[in-house]
Protein backbone atom coordinates (compact mmCIF):
# COMPACT_ATOMS: atom_id res chain seq x y z
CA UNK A 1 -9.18 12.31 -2.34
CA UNK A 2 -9.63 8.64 -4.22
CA UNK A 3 -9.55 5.15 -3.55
CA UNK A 4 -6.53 3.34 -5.14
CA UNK A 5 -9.60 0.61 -5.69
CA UNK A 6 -12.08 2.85 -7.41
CA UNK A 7 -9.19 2.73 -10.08
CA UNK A 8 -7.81 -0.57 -10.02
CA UNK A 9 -11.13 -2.35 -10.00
CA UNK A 10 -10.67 -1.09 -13.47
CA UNK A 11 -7.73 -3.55 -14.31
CA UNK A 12 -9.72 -6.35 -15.98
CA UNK A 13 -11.32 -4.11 -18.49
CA UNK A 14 -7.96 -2.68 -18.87
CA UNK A 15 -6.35 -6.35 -19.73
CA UNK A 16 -8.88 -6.93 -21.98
CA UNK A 17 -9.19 -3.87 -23.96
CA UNK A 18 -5.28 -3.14 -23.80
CA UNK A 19 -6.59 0.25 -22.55
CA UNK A 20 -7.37 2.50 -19.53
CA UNK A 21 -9.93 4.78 -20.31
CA UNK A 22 -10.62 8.18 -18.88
CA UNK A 23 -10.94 11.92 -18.74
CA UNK A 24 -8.19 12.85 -16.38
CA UNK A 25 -5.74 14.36 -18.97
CA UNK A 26 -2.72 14.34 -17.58
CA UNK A 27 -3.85 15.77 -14.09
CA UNK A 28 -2.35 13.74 -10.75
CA UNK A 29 -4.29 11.88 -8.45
CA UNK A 30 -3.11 10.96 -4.62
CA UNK A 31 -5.28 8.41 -4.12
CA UNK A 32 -4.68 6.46 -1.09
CA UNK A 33 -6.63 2.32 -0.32
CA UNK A 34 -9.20 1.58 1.33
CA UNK A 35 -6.91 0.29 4.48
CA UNK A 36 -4.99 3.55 4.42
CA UNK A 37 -8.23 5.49 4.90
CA UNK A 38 -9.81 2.72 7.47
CA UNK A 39 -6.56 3.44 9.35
CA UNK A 40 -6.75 6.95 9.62
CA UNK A 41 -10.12 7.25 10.35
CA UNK A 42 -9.47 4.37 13.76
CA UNK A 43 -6.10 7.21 14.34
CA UNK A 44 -8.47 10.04 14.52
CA UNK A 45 -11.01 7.85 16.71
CA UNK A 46 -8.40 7.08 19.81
CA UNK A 47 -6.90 10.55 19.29
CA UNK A 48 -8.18 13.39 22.06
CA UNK A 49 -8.90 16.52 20.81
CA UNK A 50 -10.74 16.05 17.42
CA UNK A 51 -13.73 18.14 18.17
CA UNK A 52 -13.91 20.55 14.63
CA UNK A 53 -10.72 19.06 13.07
CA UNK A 54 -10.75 18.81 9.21
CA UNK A 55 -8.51 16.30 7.77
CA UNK A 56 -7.67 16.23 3.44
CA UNK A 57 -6.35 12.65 3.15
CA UNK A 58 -4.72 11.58 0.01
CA UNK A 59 -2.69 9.22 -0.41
CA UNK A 60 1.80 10.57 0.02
CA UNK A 61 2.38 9.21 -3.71
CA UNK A 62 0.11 10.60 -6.91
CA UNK A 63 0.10 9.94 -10.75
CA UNK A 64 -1.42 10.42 -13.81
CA UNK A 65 -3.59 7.61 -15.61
CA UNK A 66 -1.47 7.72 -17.91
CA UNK A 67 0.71 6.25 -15.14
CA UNK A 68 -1.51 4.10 -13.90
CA UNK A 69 -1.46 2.43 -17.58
CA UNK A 70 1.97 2.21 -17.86
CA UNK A 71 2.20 0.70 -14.60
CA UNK A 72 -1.07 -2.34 -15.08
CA UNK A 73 1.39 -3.17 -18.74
CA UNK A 74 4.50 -3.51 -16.40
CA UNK A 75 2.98 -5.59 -14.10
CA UNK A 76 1.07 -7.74 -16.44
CA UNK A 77 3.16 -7.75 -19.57
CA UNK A 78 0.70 -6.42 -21.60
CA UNK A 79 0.45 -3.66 -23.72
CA UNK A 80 -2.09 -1.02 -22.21
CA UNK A 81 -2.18 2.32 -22.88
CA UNK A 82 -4.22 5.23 -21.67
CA UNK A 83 -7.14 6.84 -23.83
CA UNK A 84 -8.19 10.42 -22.67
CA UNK A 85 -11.42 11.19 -24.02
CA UNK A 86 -14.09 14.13 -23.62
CA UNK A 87 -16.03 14.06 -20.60
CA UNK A 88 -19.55 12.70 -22.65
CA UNK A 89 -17.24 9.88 -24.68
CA UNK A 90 -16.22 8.42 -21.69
CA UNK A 91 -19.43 8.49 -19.99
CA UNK A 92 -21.00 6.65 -22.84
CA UNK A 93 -18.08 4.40 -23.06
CA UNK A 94 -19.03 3.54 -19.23
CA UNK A 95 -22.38 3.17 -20.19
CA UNK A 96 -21.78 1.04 -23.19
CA UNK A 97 -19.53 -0.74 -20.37
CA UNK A 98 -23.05 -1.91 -18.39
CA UNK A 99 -22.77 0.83 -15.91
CA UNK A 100 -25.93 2.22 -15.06
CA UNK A 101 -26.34 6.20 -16.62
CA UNK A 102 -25.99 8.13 -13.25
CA UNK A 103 -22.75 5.64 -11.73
CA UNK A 104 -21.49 6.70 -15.52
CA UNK A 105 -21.98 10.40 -14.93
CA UNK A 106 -20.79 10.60 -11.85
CA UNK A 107 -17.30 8.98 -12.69
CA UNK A 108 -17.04 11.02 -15.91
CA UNK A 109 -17.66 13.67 -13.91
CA UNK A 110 -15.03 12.84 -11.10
CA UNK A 111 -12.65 12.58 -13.93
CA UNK A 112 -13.12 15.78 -15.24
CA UNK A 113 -12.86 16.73 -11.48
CA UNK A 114 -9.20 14.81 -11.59
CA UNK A 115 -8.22 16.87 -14.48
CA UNK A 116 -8.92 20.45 -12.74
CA UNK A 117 -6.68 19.24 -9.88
CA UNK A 118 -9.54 18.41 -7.80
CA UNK A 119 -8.03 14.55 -6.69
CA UNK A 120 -4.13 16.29 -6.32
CA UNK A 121 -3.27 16.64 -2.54
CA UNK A 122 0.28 16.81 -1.52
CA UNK A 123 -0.15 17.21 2.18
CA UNK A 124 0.36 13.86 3.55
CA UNK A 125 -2.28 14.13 6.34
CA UNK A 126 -3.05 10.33 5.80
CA UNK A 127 0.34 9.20 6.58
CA UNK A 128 0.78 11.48 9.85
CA UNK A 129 -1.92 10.57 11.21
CA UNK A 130 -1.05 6.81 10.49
CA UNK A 131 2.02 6.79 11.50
CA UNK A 132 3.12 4.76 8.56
CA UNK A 133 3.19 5.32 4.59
CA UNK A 134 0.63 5.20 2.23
CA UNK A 135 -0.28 2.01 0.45
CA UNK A 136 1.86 2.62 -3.21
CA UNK A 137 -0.37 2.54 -6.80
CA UNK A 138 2.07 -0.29 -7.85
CA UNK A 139 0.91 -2.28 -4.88
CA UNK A 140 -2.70 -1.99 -5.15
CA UNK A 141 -2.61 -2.78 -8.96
CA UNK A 142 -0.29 -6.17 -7.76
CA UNK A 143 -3.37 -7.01 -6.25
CA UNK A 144 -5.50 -5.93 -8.10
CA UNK A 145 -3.50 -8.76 -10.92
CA UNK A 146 -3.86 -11.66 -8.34
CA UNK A 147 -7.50 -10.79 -7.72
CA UNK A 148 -7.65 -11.56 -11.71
CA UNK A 149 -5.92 -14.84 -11.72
């Protein structure tokens, strides 16, 4: 599933352009951080018995970007919405962004991905095998905001 950082690296752009742009429609994502997944992965390392065991980890919490918009304007008291565009607007928007043509494809098309269901996971594998919860959206775009600062 995604990292909670592929999207909130995504929160400067979104301050300044009052916007969170994507292709997602309204589809959920269980994205999970980077910590979550490094602390699954050292679970599964000291556990016996992982010889041909397939894990899905996603983060235990998902939302829309739509979601994700309202929550960067909550925390930062600014008004930011989310813009759903077609798949080839919002690659060029990425592009127009700096982003090099195949990083820009490649997120378009994980977007497009997100809004078929294809970042959704409900199981909460991650946290099982963790032991603990997954890191929250709402945390990881607080610091995400400090990281601005």
């Amino acid at each position: 599933m995604g990292v909670s950082e592929n999207y909130t690296a995504g929160v400067p752009a979104a301050l300044q352009f009052g916007a969170v742009m994507g292709c997602a429609g309204d589809s959920r994502i269980s994205s999970a951080s980077r910590a979550d997944y490094a602390a699954a992965a050292a679970a599964v390392l000291l556990a016996g018995e992982q010889a041909g065991k397939v894990y899905e980890l996603a983060g235990d919490d998902s939302y829309t970007l739509r979601e994700l918009a309202a929550e960067i304007a909550v925390q930062s008291g600014k008004a930011i919405s989310y813009e759903n565009l077609p798949e080839a607007e919002y690659r060029q928007a990425l592009v127009g962004a700096g982003l090099p043509e195949p990083i820009a494809t490649l997120l378009a098309e994980s977007d497009t991905g997100a809004s078929k269901g294809g970042l959704y996971d409900d199981s909460k594998q991650l946290s099982a095998l963790t032991g603990r919860p997954t890191t929250p959206i709402a945390e990881s775009i607080k610091q995400a905001l400090v990281s601005v600062e």
